[in-house]
Protein backbone atom coordinates (compact mmCIF):
# COMPACT_ATOMS: atom_id res chain seq x y z
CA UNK A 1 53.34 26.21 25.65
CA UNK A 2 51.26 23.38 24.28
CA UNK A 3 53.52 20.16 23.12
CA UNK A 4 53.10 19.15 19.45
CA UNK A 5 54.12 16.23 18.35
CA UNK A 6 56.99 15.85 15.49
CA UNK A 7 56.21 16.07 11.82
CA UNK A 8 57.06 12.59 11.27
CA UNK A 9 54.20 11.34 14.12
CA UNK A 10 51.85 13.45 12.59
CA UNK A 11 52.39 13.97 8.74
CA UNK A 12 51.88 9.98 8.34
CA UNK A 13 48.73 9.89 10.20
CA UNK A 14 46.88 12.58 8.27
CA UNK A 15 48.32 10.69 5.66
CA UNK A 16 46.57 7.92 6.77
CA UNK A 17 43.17 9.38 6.85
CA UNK A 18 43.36 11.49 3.66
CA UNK A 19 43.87 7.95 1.81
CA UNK A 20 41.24 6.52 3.51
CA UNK A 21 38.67 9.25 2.78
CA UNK A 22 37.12 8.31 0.01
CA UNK A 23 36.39 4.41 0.89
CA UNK A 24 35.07 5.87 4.67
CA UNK A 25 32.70 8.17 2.38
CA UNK A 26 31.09 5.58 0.42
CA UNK A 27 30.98 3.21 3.65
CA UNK A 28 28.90 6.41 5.34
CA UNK A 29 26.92 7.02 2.12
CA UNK A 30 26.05 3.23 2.25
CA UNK A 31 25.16 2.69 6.12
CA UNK A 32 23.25 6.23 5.39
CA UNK A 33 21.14 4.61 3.17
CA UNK A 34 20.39 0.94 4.55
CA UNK A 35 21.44 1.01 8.54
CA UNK A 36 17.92 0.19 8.87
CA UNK A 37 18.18 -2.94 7.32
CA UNK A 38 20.91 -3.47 9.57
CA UNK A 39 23.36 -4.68 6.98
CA UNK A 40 26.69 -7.07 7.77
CA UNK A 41 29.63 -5.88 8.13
CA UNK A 42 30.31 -7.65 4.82
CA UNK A 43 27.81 -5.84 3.37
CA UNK A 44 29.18 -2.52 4.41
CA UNK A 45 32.67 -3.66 3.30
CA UNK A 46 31.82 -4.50 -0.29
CA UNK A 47 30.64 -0.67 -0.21
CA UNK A 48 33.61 0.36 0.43
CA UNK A 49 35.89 -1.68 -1.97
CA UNK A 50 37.57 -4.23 0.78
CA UNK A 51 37.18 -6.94 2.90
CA UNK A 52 35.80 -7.21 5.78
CA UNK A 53 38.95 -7.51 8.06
CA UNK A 54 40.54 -5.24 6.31
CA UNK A 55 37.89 -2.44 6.02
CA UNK A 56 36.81 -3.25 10.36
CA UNK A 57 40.17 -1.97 10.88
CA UNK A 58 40.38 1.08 8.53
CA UNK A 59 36.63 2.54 9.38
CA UNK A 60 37.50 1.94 13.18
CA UNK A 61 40.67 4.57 12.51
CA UNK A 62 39.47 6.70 10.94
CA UNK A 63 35.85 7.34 12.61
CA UNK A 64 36.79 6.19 15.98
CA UNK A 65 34.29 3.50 15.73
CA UNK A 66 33.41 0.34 14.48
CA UNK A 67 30.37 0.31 11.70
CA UNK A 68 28.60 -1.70 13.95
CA UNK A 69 28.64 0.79 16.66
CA UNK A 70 27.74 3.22 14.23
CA UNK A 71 24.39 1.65 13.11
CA UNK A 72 23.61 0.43 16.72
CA UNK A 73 23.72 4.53 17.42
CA UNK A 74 21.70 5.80 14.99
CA UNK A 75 19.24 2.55 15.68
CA UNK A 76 19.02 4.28 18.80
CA UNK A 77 18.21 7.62 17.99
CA UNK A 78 15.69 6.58 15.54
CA UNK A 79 14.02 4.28 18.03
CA UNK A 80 14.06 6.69 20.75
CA UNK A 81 12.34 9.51 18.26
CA UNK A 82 9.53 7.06 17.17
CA UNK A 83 9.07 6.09 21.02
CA UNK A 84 8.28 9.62 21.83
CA UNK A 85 5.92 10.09 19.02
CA UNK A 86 4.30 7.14 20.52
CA UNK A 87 5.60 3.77 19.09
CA UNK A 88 5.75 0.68 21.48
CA UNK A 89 8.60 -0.60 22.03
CA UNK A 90 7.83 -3.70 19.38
CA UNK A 91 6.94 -1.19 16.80
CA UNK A 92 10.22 0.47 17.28
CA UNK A 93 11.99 -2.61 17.10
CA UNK A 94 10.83 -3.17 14.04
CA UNK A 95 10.64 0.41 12.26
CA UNK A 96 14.31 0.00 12.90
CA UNK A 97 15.11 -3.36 11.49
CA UNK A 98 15.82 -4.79 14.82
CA UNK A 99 14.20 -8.37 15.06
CA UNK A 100 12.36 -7.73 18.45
CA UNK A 101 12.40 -5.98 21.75
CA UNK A 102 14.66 -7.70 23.37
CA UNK A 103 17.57 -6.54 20.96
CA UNK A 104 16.24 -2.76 21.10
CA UNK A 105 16.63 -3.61 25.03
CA UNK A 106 20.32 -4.18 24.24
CA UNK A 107 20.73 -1.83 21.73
CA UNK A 108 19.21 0.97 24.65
CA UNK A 109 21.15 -0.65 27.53
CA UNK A 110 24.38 0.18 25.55
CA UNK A 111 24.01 3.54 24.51
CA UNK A 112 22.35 4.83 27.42
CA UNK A 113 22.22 2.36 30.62
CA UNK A 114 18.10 2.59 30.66
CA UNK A 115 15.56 -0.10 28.88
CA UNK A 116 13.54 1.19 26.57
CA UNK A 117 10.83 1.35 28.34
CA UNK A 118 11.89 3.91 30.70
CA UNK A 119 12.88 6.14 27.91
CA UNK A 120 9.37 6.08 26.08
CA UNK A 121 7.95 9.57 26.50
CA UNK A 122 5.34 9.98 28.87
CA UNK A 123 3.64 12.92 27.81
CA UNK A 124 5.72 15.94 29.03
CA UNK A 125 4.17 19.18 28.04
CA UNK A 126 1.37 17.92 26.53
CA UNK A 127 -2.65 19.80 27.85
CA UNK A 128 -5.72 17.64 27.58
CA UNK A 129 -9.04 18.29 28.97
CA UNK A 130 -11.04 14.65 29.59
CA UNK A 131 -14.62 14.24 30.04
CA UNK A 132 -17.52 11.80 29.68
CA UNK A 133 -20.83 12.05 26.96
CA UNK A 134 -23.45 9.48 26.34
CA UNK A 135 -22.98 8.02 23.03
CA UNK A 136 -24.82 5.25 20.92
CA UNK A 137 -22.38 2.47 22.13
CA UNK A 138 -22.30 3.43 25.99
CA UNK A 139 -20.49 5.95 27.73
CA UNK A 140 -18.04 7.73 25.46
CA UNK A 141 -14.66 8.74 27.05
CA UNK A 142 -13.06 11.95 25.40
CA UNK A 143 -9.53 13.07 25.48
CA UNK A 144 -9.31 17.02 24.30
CA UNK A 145 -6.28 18.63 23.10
CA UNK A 146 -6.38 22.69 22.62
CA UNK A 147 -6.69 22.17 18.45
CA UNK A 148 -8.89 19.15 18.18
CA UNK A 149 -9.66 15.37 19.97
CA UNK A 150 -6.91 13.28 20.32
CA UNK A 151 -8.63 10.17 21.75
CA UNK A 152 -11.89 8.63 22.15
CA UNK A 153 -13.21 5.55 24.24
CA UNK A 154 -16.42 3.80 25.14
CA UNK A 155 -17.24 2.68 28.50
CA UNK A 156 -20.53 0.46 30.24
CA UNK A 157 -22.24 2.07 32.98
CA UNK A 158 -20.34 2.26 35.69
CA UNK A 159 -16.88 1.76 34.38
CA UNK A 160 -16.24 4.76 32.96
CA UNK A 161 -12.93 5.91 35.34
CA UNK A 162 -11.46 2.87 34.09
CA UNK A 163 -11.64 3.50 30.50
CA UNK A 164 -10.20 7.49 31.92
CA UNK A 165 -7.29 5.83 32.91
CA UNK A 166 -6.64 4.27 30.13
CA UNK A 167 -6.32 7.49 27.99
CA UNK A 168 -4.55 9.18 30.92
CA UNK A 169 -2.29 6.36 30.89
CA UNK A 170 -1.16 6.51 27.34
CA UNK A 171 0.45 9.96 28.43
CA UNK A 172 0.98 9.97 32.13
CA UNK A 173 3.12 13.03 32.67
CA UNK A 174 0.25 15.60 30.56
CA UNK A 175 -1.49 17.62 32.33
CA UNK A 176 -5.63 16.88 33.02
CA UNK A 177 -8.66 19.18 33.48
CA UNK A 178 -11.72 17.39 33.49
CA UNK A 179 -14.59 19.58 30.98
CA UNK A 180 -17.55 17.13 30.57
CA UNK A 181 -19.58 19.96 28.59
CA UNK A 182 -16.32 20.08 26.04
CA UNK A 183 -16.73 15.87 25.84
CA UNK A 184 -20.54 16.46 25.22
CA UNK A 185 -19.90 19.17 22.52
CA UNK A 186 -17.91 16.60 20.78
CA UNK A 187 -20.33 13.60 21.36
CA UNK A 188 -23.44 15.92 19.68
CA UNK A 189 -20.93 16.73 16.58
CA UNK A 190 -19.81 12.95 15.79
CA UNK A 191 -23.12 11.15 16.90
CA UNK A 192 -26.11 13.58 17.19
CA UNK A 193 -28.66 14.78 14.28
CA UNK A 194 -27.97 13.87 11.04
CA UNK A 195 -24.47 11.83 11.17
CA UNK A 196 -20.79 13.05 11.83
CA UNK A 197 -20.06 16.48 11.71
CA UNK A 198 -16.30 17.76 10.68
CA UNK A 199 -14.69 17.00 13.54
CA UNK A 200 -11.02 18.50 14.28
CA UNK A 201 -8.00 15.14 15.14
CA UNK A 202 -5.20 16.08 16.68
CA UNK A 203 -3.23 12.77 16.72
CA UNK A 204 0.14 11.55 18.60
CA UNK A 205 1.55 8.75 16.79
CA UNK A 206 4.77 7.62 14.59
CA UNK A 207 4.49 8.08 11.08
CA UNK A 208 3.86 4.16 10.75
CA UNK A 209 0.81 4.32 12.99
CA UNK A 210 -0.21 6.97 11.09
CA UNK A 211 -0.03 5.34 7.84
CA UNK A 212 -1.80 2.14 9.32
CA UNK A 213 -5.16 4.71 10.70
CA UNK A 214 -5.21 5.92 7.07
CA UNK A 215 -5.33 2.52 5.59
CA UNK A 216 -8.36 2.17 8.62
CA UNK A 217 -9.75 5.51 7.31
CA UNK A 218 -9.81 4.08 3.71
CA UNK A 219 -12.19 0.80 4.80
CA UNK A 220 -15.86 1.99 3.86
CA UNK A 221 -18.99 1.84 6.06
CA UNK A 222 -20.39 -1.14 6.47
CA UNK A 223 -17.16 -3.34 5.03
CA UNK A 224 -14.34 -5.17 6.66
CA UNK A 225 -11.20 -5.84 6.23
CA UNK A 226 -8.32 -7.93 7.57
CA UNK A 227 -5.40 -7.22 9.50
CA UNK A 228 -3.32 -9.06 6.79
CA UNK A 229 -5.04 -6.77 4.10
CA UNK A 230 -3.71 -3.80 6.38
CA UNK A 231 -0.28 -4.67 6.09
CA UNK A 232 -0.59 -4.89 2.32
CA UNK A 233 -1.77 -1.50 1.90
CA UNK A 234 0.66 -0.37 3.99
CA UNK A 235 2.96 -1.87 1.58
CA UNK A 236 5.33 -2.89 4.78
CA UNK A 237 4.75 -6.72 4.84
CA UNK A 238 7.97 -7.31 7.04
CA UNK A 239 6.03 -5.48 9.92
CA UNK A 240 2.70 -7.22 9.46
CA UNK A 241 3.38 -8.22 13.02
CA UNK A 242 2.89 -4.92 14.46
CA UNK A 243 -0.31 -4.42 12.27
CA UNK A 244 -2.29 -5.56 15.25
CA UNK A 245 -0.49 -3.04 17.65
CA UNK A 246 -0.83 -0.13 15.52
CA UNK A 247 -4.87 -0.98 15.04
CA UNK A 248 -4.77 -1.88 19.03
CA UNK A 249 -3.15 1.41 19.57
CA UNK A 250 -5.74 3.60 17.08
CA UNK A 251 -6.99 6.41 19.54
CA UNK A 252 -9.97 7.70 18.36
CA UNK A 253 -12.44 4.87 18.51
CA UNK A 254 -15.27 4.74 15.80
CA UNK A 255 -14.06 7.89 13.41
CA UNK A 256 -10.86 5.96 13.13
CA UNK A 257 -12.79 2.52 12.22
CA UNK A 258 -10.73 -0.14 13.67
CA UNK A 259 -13.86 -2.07 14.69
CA UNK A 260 -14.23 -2.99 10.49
CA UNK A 261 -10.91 -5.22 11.12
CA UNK A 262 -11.55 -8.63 11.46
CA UNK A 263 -9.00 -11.88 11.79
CA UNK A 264 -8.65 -13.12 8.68
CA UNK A 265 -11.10 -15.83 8.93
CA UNK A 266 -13.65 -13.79 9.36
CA UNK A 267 -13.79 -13.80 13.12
CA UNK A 268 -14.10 -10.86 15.71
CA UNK A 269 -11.41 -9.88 17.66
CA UNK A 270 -8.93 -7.45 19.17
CA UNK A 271 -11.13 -4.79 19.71
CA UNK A 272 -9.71 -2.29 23.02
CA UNK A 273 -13.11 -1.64 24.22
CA UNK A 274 -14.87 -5.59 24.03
CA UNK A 275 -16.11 -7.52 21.08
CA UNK A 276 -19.59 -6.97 22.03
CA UNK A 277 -19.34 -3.56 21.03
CA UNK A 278 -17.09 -4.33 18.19
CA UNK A 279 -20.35 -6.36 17.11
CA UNK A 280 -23.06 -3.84 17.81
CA UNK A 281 -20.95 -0.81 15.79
CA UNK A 282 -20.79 -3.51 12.61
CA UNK A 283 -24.30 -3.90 12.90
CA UNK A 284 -24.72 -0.33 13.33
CA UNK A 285 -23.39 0.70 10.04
CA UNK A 286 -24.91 -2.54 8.46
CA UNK A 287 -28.29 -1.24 9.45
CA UNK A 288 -27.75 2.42 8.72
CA UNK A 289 -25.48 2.10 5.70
């Protein structure tokens, strides 16, 4: 027979929590809402209808756990979901209000002993076929996915397995078959007779990157923009920092145009595959506009 314990240990207890209900509700529905802001303890409090002190102790009773441990958990969960989609670590630092890497790093260590690092996703499950095509700005590098390309990279003579690993690198546990007639099938549809073809993306990327490789999409031929411009657009101006990263990290050179961002002086720079090429593409679309 299992033990129970008496009516008067119990009754008072459930008491307890029924009372406390509807303040824990409205703390939930608040830290819901705004954990990505990662709001004070005061702030969380003044949800609820108490003070801090006073609120600590009731939302630690009743959930089992203090609001701070709360957010710091689903800080983690978030962070870990936009890692494997493909953030950086600094983007998903800062997609989840965190004020660099090196709090995600303890925000990771406590929930799960690993850095965050070791928990980005490396690609499991995902097929790619990777080959080489000439192109008009050197070799072009292309990285196939069954619906569509997912990546595309230019390479001088010569270097070409360098810019491979690269792409491989970006998702090192995929698997790899290497189809250069697939790479040149692409190549003829983007740069060959008459301009680009429809050509089929099939992107891996957090919703923020995403929304950042629009904003690129939106830059006409022949114009530039700046990375500051970027983060307007994007309408996220407390993550203009990562603006770089997310251009840096754009995977499909030249349809995604990341070579039309400039610094906002006017100067080239930050382009993956060498400002020389950055240069020749601008004067590319100058000439041909």
């Amino acid at each position: 027979m299992t033990d129970l314990a008496s009516p008067s240990e119990t009754v008072p207890a459930l008491a307890l929590r029924a009372s406390d209900y509807p303040r824990i509700n409205a703390a939930l529905d608040f830290i819901g809402a705004h954990w990505e802001e990662q709001p004070s303890l005061e702030r969380i409090a003044q949800a609820a209808g108490l003070s801090p002190h006073h609120f600590q102790r009731v939302f630690t009773r009743w959930t089992g756990a203090s609001p701070k441990r709360m957010i710091a958990a689903l800080t983690h969960a978030s962070a870990r979901r936009l890692m494997r989609e493909g953030a950086s670590v600094l983007e998903a630092a800062l997609e989840t209000g965190l004020s660099g890497p090196s709090r995600l790093h303890d925000v990771f260590i406590a929930e799960e002993a690993v850095t965050p690092g070791n928990a980005r996703s490396a690609g499991i499950g995902l097929e790619f076929a990777i080959g080489h095509a000439p192109t008009p700005f050197g070799t072009g590098v292309f990285l196939i996915a069954p619906r569509g390309l997912s990546a595309l990279a230019f390479a001088d003579a010569g270097r070409e397995a360098e810019a491979e690993a690269d792409l491989r690198s970006r998702f090192p546990a995929a698997d790899f078959t290497v189809d250069h007639t697939a790479a040149d099938h692409y190549a003829q549809a983007i740069f060959g007779g008459g301009g680009i073809r429809p050509v089929p993306l099939v992107l891996y990327g957090t919703p923020w990157r995403r929304q950042v490789w629009r904003a690129l999409l939106a830059i006409p031929p022949g114009e530039t923009t700046s990375y500051g411009e970027i983060a307007r657009d994007v309408r996220t101006m407390k993550a203009s920092r990562a603006v770089g990263a997310a251009v840096g990290a754009n995977p499909v050179s030249w349809l995604i145009p990341c070579h039309r961002v400039l610094a906002s002086d006017g100067r080239l720079n930050g382009y993956h595959w060498g400002l020389e090429r950055k240069r020749a593409m601008l004067a590319y679309e100058a000439a041909t506009r």
